[in-house]
N, C-alpha and C. Protein backbone atom coordinates (compact mmCIF):
# COMPACT_ATOMS: atom_id res chain seq x y z
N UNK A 1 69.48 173.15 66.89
CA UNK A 1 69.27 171.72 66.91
C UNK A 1 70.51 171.03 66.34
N UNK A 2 70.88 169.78 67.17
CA UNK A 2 72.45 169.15 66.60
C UNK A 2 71.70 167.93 65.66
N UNK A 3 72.73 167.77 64.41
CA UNK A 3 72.41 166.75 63.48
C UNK A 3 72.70 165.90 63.90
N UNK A 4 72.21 165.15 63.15
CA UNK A 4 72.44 163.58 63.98
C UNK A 4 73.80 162.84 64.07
N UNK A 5 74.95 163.30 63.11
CA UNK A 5 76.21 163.10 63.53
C UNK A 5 77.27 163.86 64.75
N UNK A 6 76.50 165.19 64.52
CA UNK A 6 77.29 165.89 66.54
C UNK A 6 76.79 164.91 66.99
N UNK A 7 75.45 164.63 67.33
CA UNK A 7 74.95 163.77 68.66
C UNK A 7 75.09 162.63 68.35
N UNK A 8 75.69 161.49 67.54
CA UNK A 8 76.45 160.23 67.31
C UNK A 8 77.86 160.28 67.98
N UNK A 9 78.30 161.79 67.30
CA UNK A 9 80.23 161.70 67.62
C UNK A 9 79.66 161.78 69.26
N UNK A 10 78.72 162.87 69.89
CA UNK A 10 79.11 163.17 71.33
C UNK A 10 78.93 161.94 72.44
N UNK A 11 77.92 160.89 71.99
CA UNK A 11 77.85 159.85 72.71
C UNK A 11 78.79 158.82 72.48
N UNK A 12 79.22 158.68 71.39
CA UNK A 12 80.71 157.69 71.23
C UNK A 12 81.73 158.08 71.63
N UNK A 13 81.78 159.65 71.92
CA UNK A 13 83.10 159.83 72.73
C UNK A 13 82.95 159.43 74.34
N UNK A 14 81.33 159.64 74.46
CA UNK A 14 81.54 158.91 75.93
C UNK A 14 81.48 157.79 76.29
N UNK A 15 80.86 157.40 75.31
CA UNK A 15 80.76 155.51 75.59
C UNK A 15 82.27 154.87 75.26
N UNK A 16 83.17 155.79 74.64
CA UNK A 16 84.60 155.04 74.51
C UNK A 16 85.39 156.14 75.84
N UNK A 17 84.86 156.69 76.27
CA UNK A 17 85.39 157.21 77.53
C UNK A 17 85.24 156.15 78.55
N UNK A 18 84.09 155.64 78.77
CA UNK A 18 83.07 154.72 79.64
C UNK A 18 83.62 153.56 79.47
N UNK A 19 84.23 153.06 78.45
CA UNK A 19 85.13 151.95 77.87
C UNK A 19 86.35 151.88 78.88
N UNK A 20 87.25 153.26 78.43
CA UNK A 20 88.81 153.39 78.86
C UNK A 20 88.41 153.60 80.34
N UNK A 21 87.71 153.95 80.76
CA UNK A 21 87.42 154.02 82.37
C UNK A 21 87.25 152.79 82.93
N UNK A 22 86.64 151.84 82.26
CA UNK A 22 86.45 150.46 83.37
C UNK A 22 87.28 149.71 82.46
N UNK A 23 88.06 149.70 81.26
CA UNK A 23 89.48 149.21 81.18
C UNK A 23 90.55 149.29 82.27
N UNK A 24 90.37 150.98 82.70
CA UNK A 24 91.31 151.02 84.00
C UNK A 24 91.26 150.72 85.05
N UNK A 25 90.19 150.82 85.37
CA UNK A 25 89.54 150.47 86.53
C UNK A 25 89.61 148.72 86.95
N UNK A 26 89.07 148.48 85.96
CA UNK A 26 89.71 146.76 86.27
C UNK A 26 90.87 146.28 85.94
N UNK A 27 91.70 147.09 85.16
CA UNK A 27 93.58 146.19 85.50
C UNK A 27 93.79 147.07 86.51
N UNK A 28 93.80 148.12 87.09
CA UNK A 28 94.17 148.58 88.58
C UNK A 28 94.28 148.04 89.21
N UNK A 29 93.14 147.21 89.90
CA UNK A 29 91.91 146.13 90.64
C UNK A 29 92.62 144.91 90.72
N UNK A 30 92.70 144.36 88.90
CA UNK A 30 93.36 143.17 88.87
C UNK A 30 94.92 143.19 89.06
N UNK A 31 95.84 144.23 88.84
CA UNK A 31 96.95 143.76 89.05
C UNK A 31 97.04 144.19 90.49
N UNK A 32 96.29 144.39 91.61
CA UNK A 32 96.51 144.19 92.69
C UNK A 32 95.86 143.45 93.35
N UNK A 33 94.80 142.59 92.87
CA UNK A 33 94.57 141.49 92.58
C UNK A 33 95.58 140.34 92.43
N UNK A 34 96.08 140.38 92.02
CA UNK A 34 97.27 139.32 90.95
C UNK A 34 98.88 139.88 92.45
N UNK A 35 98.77 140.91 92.90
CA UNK A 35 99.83 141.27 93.63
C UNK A 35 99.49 140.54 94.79
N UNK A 36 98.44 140.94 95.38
CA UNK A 36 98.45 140.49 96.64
C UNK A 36 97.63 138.70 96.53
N UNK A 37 97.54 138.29 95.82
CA UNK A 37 98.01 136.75 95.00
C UNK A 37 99.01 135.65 95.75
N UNK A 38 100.35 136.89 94.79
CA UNK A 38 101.36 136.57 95.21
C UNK A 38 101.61 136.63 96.42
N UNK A 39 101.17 137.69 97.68
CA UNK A 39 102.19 137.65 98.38
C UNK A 39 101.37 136.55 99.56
N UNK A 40 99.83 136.08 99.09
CA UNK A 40 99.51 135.01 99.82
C UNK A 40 100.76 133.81 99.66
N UNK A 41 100.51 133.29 98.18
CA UNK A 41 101.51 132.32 98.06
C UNK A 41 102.94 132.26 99.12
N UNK A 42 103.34 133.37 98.81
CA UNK A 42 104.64 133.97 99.38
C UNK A 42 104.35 133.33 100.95
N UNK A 43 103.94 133.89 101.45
CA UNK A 43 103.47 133.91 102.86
C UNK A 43 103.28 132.57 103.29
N UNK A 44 102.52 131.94 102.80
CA UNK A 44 102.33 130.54 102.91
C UNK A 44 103.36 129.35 102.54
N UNK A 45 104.36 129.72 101.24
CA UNK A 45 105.47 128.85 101.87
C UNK A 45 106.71 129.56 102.46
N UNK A 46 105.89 130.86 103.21
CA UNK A 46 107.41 130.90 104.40
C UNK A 46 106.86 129.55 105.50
N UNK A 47 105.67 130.12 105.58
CA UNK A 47 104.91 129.18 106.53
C UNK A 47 105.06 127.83 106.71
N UNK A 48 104.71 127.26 105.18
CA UNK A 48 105.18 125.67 105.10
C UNK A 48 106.74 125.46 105.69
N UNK A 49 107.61 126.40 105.14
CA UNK A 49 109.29 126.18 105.49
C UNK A 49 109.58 126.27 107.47
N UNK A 50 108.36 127.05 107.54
CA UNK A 50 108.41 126.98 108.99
C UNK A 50 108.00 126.23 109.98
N UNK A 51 107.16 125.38 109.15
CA UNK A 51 106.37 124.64 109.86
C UNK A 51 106.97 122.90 109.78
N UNK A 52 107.67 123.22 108.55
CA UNK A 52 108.82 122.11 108.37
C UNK A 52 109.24 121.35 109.78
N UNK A 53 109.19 119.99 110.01
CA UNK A 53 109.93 119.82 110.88
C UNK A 53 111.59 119.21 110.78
N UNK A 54 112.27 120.04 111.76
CA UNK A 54 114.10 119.44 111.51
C UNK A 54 114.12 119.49 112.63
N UNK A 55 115.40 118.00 112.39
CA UNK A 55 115.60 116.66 113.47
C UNK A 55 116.94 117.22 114.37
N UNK A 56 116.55 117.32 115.98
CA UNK A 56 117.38 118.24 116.41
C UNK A 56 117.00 119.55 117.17
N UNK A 57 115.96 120.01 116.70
CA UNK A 57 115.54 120.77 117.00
C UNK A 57 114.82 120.37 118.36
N UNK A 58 115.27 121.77 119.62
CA UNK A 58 114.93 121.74 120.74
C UNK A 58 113.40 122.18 121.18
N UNK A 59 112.40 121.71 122.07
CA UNK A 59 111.19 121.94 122.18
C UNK A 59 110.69 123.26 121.67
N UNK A 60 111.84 124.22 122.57
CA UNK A 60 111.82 125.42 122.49
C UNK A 60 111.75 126.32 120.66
N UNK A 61 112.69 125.89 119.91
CA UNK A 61 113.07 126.30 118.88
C UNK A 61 111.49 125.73 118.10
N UNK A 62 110.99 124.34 118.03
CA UNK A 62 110.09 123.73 117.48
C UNK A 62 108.80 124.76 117.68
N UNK A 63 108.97 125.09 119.12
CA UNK A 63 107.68 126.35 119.75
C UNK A 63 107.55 127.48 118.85
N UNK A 64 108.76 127.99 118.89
CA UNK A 64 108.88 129.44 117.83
C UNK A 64 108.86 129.09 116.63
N UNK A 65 109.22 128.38 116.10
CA UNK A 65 108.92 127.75 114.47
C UNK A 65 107.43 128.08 114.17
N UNK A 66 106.67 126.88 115.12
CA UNK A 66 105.34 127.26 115.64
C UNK A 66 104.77 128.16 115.28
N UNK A 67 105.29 129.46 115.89
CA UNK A 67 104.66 130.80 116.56
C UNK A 67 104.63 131.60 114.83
N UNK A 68 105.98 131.40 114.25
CA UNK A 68 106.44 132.15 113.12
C UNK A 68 105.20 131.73 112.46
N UNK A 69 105.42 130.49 111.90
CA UNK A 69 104.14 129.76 111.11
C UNK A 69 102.97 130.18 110.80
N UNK A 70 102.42 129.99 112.33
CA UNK A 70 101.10 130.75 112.31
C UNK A 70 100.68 131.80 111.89
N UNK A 71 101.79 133.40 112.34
CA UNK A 71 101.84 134.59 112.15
C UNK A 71 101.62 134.32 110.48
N UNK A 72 102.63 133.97 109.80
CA UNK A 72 102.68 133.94 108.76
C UNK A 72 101.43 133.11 107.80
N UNK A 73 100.84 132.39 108.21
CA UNK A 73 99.21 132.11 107.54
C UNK A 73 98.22 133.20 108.31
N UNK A 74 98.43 133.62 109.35
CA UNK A 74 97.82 135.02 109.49
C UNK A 74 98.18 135.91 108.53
N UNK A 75 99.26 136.45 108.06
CA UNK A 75 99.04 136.97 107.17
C UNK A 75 99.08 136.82 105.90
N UNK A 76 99.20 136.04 105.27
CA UNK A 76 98.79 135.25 104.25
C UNK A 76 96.96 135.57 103.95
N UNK A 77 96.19 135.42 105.48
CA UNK A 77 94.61 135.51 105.13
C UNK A 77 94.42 137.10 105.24
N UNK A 78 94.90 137.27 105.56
CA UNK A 78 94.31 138.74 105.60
C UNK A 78 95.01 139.63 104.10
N UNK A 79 96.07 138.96 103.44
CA UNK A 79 96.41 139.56 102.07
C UNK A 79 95.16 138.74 101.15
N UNK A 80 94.94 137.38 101.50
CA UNK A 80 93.65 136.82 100.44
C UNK A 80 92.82 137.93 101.12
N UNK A 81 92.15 138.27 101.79
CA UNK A 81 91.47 139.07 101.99
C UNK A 81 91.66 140.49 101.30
N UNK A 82 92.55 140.85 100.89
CA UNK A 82 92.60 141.96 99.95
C UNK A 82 92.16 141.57 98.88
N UNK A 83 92.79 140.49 98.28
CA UNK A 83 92.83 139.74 97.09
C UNK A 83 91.45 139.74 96.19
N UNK A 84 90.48 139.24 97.71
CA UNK A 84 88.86 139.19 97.60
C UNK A 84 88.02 140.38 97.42
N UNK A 85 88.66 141.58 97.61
CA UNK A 85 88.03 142.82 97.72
C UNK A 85 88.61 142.99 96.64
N UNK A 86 89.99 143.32 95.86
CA UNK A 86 90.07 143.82 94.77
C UNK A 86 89.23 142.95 93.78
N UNK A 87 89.17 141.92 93.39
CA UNK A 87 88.28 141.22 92.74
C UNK A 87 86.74 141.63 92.68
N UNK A 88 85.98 141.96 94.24
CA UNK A 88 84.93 142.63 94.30
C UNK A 88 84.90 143.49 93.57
N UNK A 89 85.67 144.81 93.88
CA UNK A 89 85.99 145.87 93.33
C UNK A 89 85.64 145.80 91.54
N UNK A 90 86.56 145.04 90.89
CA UNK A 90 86.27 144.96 89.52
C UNK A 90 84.96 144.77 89.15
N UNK A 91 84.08 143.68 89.90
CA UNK A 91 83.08 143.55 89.54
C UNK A 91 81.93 144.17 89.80
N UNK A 92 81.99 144.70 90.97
CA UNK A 92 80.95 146.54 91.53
C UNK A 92 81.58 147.53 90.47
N UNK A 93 82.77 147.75 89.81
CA UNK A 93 82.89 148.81 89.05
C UNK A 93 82.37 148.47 87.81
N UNK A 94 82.55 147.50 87.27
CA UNK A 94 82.11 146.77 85.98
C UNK A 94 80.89 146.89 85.78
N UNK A 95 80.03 146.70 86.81
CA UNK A 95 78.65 146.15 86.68
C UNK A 95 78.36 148.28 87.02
N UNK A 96 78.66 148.70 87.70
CA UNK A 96 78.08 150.25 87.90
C UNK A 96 78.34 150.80 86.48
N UNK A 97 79.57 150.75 86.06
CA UNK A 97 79.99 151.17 84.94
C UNK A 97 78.96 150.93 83.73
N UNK A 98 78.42 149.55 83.24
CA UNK A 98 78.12 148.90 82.46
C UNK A 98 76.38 149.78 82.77
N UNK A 99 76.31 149.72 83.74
CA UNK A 99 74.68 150.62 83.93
C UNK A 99 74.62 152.04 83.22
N UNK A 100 75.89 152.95 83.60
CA UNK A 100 75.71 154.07 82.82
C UNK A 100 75.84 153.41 81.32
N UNK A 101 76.77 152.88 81.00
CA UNK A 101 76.72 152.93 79.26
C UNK A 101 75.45 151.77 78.83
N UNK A 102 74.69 151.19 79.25
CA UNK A 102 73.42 150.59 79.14
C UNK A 102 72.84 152.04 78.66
N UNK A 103 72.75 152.85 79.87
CA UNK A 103 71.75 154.59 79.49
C UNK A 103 72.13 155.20 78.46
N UNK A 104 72.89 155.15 77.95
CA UNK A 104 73.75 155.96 77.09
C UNK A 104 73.28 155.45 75.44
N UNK A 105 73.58 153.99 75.76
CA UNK A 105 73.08 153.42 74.35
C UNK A 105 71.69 153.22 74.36
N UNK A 106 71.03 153.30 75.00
CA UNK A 106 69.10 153.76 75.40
C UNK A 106 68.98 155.06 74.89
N UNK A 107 70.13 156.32 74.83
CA UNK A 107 69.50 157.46 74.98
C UNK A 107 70.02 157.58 73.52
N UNK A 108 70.99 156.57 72.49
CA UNK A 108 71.22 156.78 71.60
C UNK A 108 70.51 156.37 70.51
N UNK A 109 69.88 154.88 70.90
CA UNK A 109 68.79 154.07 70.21
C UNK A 109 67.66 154.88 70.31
N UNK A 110 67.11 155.57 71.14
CA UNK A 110 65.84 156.97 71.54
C UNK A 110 66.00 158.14 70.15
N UNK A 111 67.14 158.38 70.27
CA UNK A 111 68.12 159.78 69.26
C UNK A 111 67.55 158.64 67.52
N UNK A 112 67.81 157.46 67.13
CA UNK A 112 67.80 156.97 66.16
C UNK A 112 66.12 157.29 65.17
């Protein structure tokens, strides 16, 4: 039979395991989060610069300006669209995470 300090130390090593795991788990998340952020921004004022209009410019050239533009808020949404999933991500890991160590401190308050 373990005294009641083995079975204190063995659940605090996992509940600070359970800790450093969704510590990592969500700056992973968030700094690619925070990356693909940026490269919306990014994307969007190539877009604005493209979409710029300058005086001079032939139908043709104004067309492809156009064309660039668009491409470029196309991808702009589909990086927010990462953006939105890593964010998910943190919060499905957070919240799964937070369920095991809920059990953990149930099975320790049980042990008391």
């Amino acid at each position: 039979m373990k005294t009641f300090k083995e079975i204190r130390g063995t659940d605090t090593e996992d509940l600070t395991e359970s800790r450093l795991l969704r510590r990592g788990i969500a700056t992973a998340y968030g700094l690619r989060a925070r990356n693909e952020g940026k490269k919306v921004e990014m994307e969007l004022n190539s877009a604005k610069n493209a979409l710029r209009p300058r005086p001079n410019d032939t139908t043709e050239e104004q067309v492809k300006r156009l064309q660039e533009g668009l491409i470029q808020m196309c991808d702009a949404n589909i990086a927010l669209r990462h953006q939105l999933g890593a964010i998910t991500a943190i919060v499905v890991s957070g919240q799964l995470l937070n369920e095991r160590t809920n059990s953990q401190l149930e099975k320790i308050i049980r042990k008391l």
